[in-house]
N, C-alpha and C. Protein backbone atom coordinates (compact mmCIF):
# COMPACT_ATOMS: atom_id res chain seq x y z
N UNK A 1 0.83 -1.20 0.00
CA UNK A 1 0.00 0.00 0.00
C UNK A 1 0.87 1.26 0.00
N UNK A 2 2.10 1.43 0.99
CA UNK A 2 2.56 2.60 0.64
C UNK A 2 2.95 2.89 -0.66
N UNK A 3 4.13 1.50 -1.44
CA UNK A 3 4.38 1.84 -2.74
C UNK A 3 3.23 2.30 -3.74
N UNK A 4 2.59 1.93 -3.37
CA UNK A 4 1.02 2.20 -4.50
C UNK A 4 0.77 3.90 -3.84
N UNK A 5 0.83 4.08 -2.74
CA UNK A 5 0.45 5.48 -2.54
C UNK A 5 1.49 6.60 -2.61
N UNK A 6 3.00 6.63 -2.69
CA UNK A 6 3.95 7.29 -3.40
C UNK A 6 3.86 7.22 -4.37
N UNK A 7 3.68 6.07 -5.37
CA UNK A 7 3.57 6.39 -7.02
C UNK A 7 2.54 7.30 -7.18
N UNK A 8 0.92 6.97 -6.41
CA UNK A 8 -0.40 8.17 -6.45
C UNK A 8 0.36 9.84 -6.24
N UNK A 9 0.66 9.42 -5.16
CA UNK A 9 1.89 10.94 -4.99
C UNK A 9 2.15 11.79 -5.63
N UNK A 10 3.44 11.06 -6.26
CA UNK A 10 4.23 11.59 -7.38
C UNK A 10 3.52 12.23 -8.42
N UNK A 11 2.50 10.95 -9.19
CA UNK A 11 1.76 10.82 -10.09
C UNK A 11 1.39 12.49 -10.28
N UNK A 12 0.13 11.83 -9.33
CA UNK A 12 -1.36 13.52 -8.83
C UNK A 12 -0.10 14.71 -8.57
N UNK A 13 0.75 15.33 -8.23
CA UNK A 13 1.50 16.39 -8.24
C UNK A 13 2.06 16.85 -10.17
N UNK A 14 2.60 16.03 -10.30
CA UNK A 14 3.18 15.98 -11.93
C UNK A 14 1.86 16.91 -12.58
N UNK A 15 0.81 15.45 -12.60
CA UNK A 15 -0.55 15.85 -13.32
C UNK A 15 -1.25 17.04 -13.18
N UNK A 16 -0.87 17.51 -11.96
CA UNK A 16 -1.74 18.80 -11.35
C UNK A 16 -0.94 20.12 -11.92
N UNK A 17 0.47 19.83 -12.14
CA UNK A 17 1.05 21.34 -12.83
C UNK A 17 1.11 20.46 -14.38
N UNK A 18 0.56 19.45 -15.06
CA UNK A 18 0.06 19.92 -16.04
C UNK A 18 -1.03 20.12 -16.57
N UNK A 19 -2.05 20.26 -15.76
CA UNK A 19 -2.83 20.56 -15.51
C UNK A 19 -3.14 22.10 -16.10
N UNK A 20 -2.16 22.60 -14.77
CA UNK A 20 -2.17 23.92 -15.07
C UNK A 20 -2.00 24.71 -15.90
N UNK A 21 -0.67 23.91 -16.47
CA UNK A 21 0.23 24.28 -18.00
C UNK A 21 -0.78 24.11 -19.06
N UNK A 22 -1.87 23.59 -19.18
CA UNK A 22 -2.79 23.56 -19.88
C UNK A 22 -3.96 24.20 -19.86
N UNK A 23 -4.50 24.83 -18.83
CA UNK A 23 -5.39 26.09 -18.46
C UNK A 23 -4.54 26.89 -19.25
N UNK A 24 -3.24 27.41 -18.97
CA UNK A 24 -2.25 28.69 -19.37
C UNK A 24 -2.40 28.74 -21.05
N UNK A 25 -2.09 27.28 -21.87
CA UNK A 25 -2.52 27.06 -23.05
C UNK A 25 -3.54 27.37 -23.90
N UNK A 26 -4.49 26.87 -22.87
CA UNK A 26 -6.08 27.24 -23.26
C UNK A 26 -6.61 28.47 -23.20
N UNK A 27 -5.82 29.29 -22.36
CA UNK A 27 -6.08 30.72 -22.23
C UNK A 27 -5.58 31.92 -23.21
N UNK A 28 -4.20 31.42 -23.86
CA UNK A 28 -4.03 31.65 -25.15
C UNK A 28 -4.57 31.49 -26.19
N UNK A 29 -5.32 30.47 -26.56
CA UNK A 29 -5.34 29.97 -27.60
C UNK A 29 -7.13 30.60 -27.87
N UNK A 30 -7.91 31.00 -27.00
CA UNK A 30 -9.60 31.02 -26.86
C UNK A 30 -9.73 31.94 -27.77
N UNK A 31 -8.45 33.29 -27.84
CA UNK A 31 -9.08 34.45 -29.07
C UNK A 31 -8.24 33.84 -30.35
N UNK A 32 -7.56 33.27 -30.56
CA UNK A 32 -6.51 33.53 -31.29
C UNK A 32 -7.21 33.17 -32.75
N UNK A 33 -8.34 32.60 -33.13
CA UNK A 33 -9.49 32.73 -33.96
C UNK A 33 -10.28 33.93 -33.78
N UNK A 34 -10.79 34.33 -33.31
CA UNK A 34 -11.51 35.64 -33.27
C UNK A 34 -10.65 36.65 -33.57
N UNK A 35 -9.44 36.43 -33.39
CA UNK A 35 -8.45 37.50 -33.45
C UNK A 35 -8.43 37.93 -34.88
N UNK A 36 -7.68 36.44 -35.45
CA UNK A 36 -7.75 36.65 -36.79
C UNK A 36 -9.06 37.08 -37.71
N UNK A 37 -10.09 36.76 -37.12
CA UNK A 37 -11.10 36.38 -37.83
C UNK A 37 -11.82 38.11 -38.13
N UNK A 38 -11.70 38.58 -36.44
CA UNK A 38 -12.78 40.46 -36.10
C UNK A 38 -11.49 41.55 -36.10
N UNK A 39 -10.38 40.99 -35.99
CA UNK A 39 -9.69 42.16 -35.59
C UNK A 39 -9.60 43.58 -36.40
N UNK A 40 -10.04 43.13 -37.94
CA UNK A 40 -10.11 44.14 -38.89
C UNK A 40 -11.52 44.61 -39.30
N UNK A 41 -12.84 43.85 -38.46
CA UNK A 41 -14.14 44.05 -39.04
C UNK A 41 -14.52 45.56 -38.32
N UNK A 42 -13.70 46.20 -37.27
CA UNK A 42 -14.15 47.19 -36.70
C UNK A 42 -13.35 48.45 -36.67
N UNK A 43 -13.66 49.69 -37.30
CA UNK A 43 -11.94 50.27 -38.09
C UNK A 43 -11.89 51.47 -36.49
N UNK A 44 -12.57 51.67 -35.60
CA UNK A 44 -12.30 52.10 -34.44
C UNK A 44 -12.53 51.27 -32.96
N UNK A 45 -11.82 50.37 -32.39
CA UNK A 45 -12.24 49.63 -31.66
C UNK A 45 -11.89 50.54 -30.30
N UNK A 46 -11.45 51.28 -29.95
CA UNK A 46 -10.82 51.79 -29.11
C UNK A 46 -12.28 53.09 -28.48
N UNK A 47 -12.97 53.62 -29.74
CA UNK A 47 -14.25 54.18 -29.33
C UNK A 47 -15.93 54.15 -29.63
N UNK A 48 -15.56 53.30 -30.93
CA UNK A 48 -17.02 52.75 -31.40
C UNK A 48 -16.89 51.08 -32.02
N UNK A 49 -17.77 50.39 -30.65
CA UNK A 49 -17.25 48.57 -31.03
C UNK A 49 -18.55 48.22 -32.11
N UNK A 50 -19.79 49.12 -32.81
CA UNK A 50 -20.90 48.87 -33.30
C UNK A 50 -20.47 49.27 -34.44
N UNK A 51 -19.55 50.34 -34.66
CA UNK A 51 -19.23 50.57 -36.23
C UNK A 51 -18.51 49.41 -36.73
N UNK A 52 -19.12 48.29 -37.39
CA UNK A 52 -18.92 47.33 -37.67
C UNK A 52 -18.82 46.73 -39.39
N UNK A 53 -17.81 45.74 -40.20
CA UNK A 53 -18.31 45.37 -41.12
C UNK A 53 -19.07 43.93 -40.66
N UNK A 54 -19.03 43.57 -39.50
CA UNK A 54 -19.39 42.08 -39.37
C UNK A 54 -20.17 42.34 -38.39
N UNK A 55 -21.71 42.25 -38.43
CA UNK A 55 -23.00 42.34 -37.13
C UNK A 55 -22.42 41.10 -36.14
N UNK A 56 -22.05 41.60 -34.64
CA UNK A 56 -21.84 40.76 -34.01
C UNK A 56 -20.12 40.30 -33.47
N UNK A 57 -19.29 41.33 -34.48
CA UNK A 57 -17.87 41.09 -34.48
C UNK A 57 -17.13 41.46 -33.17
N UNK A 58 -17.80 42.28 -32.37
CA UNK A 58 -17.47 42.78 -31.33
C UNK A 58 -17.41 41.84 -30.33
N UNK A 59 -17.97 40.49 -29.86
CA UNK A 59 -17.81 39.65 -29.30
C UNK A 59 -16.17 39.72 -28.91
N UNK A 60 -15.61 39.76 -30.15
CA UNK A 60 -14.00 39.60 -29.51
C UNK A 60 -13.55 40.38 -28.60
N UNK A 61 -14.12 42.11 -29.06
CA UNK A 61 -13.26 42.90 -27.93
C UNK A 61 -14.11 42.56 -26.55
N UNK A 62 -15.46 41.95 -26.66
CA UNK A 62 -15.48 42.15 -25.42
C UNK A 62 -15.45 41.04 -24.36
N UNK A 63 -14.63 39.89 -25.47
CA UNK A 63 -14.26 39.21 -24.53
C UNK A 63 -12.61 39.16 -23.82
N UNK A 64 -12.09 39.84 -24.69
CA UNK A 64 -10.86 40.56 -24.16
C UNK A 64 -10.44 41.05 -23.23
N UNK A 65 -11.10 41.64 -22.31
CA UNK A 65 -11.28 41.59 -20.73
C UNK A 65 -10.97 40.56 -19.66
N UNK A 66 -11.93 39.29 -20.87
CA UNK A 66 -11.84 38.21 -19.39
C UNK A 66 -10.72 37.19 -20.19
N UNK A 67 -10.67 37.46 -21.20
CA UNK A 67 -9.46 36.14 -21.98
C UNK A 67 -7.82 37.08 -21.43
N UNK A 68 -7.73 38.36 -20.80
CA UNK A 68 -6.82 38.97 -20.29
C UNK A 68 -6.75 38.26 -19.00
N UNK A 69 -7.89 38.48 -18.13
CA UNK A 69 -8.05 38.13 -16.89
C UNK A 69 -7.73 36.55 -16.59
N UNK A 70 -7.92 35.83 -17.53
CA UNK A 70 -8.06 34.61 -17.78
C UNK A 70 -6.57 34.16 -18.02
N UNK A 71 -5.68 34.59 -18.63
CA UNK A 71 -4.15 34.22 -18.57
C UNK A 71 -3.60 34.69 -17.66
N UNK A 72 -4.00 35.64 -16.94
CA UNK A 72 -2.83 36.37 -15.67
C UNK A 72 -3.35 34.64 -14.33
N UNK A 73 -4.48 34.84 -14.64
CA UNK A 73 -4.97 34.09 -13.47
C UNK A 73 -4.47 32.21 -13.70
N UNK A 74 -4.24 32.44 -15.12
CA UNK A 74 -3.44 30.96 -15.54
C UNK A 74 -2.19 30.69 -15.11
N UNK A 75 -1.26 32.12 -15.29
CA UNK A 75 0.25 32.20 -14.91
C UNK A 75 -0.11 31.55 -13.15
N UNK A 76 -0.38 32.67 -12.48
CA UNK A 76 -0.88 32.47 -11.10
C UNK A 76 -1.55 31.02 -10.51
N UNK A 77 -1.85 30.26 -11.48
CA UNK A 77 -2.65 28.95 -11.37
C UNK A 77 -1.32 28.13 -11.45
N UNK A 78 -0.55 27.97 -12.16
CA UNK A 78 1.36 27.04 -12.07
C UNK A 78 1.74 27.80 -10.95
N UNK A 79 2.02 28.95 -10.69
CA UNK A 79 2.78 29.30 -9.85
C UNK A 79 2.42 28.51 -8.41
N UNK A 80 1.13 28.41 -8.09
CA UNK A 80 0.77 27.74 -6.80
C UNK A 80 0.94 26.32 -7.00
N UNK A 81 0.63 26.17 -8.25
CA UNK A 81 0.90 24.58 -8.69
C UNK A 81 2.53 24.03 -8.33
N UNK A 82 3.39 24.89 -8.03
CA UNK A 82 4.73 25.02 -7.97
C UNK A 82 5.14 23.93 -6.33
N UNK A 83 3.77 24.91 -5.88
CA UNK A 83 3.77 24.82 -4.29
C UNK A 83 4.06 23.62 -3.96
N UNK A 84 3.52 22.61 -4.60
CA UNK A 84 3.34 21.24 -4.38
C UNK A 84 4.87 20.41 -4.38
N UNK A 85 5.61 21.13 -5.26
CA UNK A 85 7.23 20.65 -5.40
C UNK A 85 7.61 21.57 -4.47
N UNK A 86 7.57 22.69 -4.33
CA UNK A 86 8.63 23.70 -3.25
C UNK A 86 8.33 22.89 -1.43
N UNK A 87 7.38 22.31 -1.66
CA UNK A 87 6.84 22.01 0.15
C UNK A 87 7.07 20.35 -0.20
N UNK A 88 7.86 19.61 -1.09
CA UNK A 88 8.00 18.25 -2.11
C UNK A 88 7.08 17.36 -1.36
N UNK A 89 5.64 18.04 -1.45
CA UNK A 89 4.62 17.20 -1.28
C UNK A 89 4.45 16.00 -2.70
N UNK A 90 5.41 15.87 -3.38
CA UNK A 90 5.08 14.77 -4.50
C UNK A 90 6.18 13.58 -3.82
N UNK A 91 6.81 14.35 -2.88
CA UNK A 91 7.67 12.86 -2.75
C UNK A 91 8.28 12.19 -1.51
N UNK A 92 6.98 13.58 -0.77
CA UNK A 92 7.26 13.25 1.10
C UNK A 92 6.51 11.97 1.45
N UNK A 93 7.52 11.31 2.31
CA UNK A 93 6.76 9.82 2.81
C UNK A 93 6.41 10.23 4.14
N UNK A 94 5.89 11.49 5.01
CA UNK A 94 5.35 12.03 5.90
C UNK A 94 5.26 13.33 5.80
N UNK A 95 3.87 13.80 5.03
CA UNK A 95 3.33 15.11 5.29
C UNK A 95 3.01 15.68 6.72
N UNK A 96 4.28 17.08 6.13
CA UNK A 96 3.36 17.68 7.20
C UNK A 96 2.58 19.05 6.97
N UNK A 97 2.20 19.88 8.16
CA UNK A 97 1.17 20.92 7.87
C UNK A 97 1.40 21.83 6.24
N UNK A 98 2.57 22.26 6.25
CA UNK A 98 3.12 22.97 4.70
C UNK A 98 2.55 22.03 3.54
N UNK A 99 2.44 20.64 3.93
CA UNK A 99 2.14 19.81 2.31
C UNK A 99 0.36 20.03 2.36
N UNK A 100 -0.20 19.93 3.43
CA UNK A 100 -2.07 20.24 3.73
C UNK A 100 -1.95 21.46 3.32
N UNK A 101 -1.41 22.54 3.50
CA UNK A 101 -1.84 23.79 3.37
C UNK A 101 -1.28 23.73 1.83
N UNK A 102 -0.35 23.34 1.20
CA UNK A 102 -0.03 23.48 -0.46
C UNK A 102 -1.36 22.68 -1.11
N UNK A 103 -1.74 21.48 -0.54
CA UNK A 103 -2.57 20.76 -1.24
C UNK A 103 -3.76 21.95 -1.62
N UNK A 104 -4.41 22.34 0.00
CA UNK A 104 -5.47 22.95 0.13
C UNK A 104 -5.81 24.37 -0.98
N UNK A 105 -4.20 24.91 -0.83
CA UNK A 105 -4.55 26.00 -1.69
C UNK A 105 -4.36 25.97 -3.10
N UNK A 106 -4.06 24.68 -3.80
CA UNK A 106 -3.85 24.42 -5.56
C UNK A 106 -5.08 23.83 -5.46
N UNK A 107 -5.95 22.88 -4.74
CA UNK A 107 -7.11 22.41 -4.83
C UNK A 107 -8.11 23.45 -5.22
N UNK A 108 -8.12 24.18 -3.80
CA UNK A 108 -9.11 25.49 -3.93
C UNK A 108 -8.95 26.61 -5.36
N UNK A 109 -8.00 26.65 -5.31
CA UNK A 109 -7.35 27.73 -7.08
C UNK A 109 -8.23 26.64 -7.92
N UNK A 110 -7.88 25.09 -8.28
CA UNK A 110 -8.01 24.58 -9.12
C UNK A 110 -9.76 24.95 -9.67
N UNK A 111 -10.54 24.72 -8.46
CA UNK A 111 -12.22 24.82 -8.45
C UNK A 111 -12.73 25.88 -8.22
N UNK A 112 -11.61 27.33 -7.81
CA UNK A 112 -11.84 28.95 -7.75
C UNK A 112 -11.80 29.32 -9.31
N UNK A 113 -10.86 29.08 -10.36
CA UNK A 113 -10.95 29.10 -11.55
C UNK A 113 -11.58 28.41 -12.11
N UNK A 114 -11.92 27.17 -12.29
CA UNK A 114 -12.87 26.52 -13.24
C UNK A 114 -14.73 27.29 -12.88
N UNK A 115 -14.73 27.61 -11.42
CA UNK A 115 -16.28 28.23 -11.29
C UNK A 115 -16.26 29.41 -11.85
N UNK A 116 -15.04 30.30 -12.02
CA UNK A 116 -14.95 31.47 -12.52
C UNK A 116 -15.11 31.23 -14.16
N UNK A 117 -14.59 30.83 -14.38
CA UNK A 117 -14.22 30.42 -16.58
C UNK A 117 -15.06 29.83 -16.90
N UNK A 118 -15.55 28.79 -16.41
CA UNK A 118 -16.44 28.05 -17.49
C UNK A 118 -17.82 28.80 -18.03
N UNK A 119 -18.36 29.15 -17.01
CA UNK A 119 -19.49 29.71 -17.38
C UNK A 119 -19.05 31.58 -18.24
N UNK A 120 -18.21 32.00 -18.02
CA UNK A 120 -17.98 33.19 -19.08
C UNK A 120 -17.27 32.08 -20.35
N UNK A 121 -16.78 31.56 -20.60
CA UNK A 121 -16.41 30.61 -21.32
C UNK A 121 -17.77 30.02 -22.63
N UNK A 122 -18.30 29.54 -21.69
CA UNK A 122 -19.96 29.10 -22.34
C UNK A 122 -20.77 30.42 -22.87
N UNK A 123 -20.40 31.46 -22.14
CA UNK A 123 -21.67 32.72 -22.35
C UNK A 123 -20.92 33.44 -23.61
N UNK A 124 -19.85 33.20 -23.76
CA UNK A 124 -18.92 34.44 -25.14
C UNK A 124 -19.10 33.04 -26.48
N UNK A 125 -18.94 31.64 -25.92
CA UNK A 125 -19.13 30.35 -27.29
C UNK A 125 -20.45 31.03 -27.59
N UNK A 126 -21.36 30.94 -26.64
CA UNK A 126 -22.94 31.32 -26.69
C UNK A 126 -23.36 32.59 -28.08
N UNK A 127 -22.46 33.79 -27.81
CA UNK A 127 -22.88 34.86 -28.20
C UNK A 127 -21.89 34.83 -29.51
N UNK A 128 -21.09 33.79 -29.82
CA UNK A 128 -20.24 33.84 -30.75
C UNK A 128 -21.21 33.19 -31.92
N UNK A 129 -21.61 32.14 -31.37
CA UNK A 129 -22.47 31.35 -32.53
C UNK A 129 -23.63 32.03 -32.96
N UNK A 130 -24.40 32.68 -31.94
CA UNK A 130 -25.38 33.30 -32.15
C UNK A 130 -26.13 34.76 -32.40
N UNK A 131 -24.94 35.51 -32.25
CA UNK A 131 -24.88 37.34 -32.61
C UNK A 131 -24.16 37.66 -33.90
N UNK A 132 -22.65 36.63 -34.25
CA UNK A 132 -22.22 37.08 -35.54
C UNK A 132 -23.16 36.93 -36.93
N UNK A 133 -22.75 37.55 -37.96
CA UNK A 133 -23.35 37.24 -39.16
C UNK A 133 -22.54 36.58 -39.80
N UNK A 134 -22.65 35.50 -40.35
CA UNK A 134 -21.35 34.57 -40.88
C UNK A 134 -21.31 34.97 -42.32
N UNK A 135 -22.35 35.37 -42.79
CA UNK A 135 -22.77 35.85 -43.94
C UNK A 135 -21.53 36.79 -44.31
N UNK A 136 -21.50 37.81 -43.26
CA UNK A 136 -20.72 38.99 -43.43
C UNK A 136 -19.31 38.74 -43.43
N UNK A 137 -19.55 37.75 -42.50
CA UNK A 137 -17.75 37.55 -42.03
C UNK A 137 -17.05 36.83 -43.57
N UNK A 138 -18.50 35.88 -43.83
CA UNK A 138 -17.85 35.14 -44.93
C UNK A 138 -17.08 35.83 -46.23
N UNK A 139 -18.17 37.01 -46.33
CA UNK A 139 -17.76 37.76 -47.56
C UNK A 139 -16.70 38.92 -47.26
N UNK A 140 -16.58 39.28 -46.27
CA UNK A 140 -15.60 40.30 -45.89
C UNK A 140 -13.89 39.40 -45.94
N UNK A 141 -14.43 38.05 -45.43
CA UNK A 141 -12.77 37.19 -45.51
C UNK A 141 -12.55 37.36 -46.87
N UNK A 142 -12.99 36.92 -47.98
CA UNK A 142 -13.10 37.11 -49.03
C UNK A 142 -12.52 38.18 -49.71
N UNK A 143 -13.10 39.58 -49.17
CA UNK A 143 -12.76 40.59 -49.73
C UNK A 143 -11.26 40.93 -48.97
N UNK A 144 -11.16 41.00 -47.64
CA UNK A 144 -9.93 41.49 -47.34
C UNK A 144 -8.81 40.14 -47.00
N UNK A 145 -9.16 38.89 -47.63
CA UNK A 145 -7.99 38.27 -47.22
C UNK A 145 -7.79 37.72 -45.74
N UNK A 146 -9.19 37.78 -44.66
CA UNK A 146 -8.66 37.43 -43.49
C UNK A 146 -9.41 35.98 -43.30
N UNK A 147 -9.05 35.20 -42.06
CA UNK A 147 -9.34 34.42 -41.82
C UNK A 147 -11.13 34.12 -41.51
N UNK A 148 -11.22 32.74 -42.14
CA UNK A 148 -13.21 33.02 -41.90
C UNK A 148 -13.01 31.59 -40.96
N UNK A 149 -14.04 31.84 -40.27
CA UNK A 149 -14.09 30.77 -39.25
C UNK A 149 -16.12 30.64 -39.25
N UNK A 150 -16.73 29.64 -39.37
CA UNK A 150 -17.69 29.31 -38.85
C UNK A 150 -18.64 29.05 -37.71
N UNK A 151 -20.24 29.10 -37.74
CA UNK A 151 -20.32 28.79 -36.12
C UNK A 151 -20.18 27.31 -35.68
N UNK A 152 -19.34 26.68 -36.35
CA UNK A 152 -19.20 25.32 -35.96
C UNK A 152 -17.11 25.03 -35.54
N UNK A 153 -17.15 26.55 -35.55
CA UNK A 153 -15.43 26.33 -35.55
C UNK A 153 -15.19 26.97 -34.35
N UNK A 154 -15.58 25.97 -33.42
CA UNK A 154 -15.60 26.53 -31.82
C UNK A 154 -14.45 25.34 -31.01
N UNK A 155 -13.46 25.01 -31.80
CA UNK A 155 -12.34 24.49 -31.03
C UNK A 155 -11.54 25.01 -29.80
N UNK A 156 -11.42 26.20 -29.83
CA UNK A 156 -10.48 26.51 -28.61
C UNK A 156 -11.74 26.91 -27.14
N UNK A 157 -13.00 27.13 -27.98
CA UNK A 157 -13.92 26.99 -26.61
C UNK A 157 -14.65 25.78 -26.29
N UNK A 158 -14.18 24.40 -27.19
CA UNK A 158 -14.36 23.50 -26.77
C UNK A 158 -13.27 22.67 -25.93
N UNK A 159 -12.09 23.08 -26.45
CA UNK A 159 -10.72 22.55 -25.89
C UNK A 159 -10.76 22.96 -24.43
N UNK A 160 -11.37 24.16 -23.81
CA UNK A 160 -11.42 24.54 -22.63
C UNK A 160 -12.35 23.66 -21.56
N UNK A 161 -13.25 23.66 -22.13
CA UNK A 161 -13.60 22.30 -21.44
C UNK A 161 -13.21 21.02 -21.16
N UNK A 162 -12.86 20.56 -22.22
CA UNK A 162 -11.47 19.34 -21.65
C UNK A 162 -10.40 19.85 -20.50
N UNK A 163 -10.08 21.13 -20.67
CA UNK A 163 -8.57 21.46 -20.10
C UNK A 163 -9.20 21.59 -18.12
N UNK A 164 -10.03 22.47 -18.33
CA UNK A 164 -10.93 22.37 -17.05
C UNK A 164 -11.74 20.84 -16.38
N UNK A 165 -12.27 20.48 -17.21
CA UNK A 165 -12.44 18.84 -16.69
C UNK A 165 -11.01 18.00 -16.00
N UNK A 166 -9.90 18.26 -16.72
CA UNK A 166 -8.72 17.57 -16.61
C UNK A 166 -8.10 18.09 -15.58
N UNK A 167 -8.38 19.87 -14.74
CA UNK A 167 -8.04 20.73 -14.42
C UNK A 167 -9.13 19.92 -12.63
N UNK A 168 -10.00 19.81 -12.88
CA UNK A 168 -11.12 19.26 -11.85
C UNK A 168 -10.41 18.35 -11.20
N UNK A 169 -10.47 17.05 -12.47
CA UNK A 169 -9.78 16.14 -11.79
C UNK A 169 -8.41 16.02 -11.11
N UNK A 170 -7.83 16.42 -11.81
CA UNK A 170 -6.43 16.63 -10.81
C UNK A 170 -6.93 17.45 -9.39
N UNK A 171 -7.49 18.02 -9.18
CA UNK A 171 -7.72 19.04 -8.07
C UNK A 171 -9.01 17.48 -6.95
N UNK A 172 -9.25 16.71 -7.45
CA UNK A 172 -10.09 15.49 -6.69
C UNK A 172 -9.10 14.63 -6.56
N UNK A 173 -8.47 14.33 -7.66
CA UNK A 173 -7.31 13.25 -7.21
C UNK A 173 -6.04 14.28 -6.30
N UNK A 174 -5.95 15.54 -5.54
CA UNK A 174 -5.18 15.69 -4.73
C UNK A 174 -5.59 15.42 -3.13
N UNK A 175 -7.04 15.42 -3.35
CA UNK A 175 -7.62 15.47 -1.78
C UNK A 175 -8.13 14.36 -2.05
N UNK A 176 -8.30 12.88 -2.92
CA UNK A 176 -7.75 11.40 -2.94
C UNK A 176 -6.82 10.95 -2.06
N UNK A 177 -5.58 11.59 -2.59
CA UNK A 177 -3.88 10.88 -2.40
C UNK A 177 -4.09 12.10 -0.86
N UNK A 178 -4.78 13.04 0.05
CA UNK A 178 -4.47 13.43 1.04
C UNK A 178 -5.20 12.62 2.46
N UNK A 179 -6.17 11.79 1.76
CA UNK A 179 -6.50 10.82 2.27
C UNK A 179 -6.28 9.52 2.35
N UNK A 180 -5.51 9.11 1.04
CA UNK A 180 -4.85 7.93 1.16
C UNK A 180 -3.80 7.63 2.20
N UNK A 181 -2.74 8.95 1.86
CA UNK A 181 -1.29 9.38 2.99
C UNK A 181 -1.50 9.58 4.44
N UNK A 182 -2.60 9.98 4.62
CA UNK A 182 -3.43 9.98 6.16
C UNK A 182 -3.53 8.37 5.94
N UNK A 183 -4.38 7.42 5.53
CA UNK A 183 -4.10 6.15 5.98
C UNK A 183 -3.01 5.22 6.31
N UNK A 184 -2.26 5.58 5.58
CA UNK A 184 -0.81 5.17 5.06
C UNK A 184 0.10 5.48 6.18
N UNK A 185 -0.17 6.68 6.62
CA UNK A 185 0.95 7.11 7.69
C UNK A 185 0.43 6.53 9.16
N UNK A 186 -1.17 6.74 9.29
CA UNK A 186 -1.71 6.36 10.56
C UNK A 186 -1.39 4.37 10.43
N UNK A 187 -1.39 4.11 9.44
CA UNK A 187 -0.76 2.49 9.40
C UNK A 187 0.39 2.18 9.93
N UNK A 188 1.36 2.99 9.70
CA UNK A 188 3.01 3.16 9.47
C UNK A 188 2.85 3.17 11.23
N UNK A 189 2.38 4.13 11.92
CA UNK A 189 2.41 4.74 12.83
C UNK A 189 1.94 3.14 14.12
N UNK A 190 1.13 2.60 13.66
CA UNK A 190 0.34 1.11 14.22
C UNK A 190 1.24 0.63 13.91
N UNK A 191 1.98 0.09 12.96
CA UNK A 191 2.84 -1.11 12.57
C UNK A 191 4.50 -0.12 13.51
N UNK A 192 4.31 0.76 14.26
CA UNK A 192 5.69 0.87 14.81
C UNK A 192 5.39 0.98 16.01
N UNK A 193 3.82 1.13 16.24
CA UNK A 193 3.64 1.12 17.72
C UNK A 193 3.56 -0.41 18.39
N UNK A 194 3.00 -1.24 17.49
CA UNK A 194 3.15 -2.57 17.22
C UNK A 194 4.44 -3.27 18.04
N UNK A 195 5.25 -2.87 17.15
CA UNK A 195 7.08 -3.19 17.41
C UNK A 195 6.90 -2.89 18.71
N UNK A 196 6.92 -1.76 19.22
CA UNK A 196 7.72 -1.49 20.40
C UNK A 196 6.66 -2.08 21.32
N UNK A 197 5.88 -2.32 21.53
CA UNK A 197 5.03 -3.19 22.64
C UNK A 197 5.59 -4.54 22.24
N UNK A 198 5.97 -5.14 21.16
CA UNK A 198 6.53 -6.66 21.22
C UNK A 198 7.92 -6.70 22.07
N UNK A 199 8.71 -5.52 21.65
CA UNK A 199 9.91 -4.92 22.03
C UNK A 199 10.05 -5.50 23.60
C-alpha cells in the first residue's frame, strides 16, 4: 500500500502542474481565432465597437477583458501549482502541515478558476455562434484576405472544457492521495507502535 500510494503521490503532483500548464494554453489559444477572424471588421475599436463590417464582431473585444483576466490568473494557477514541489509534497513519505496547506490551496485555485471560466467561457461560445453574421464575415474574408471561421469552428472553446475537466480532476485526485497518505501514515504509525510493545 505505501508503494502504491507514493507512485499516487508523485503521479497527482506531476498531473496537477500539467494541468495547469494547460489552463495557461487554453487561455491563449480562446481568441486567437476571433483574433484573426474580427480584428479588422471594426476600423475604431478603441471608441465605437458597433461601427462594424461584421454584425456581431465585437464579441471579440469584449471578450478581451476576461481572456486577459483569464491568462494572468493561468500564470498564477502554475505558480501555486509550484507549491506542491517547493513544500516536495510529490515525494514526502510524511506530510506535514506545509504539504495540507499546499494541497489545500492548488485544490481550492483549481475549483476557484474553473467556477470562474467556465461559465464566461460558455456565455462568449454562446454569443459567438449566435450574434455574428457569418454571412458577413464570410464575404468580408473574401474581400480582405482574413481568416473566416464558422459557427461550428468553436475548437479553442471547446478545448477549454477538456482542459478544465482535466483541471477538476487533478484538483479530486489531490484530496484522494491526502487521504490515502493519512491512511498510510496512521498504518506506518500502528505497525511501529506494534514493534515497540513486542519490544
Amino acid at each position: 500500500m505505501y508503494k502504491k500510494q507514493m507512485f499516487l503521490q508523485k503521479a497527482v503532483c506531476i498531473m496537477a502542474l500539467i494541468a495547469a500548464a494547460l489552463v495557461f494554453a487554453g487561455s491563449l489559444g480562446l481568441s486567437t481565432d476571433l483574433y484573426d477572424a474580427f480584428s479588422k471588421t471594426i476600423l475604431d475599436p478603441d471608441h465605437d465597437l458597433d461601427t462594424t463590417a461584421v454584425t456581431g464582431s465585437r464579441v471579440y473585444y469584449d471578450m478581451f477583458g476576461f481572456n486577459s483576466a483569464f491568462t494572468k490568473a493561468a500564470v498564477g494557477l502554475i505558480i501555486v501549482s509550484l507549491s506542491l514541489f517547493v513544500t516536495r509534497t510529490h515525494i514526502r513519505r510524511k506530510y506535514y502541515i506545509s504539504n495540507y496547506i499546499s494541497t489545500a490551496l492548488v485544490t481550492a485555485a483549481y475549483f476557484g478558476i474553473s467556477i470562474w471560466c467556465l461559465p464566461q467561457i460558455m456565455h462568449y461560445k454562446s454569443r459567438f455562434q449566435n450574434e455574428v453574421d457569418f454571412g458577413e464575415l464570410k464575404a468580408f474574408s473574401k474581400d480582405w484576405g482574413t481568416l473566416y471561421i464558422s459557427p461550428d469552428d468553436t475548437f479553442w472553446f471547446d478545448m477549454n472544457y477538456f482542459v478544465f475537466g482535466f483541471l477538476i480532476l487533478s484538483g479530486v485526485l489531490l484530496i484522494v492521495n491526502v487521504f490515502f497518505k493519512i491512511k498510510v501514515m496512521r498504518a506506518e504509525r500502528q505497525a511501529i507502535g506494534s514493534g515497540k510493545e513486542r519490544a
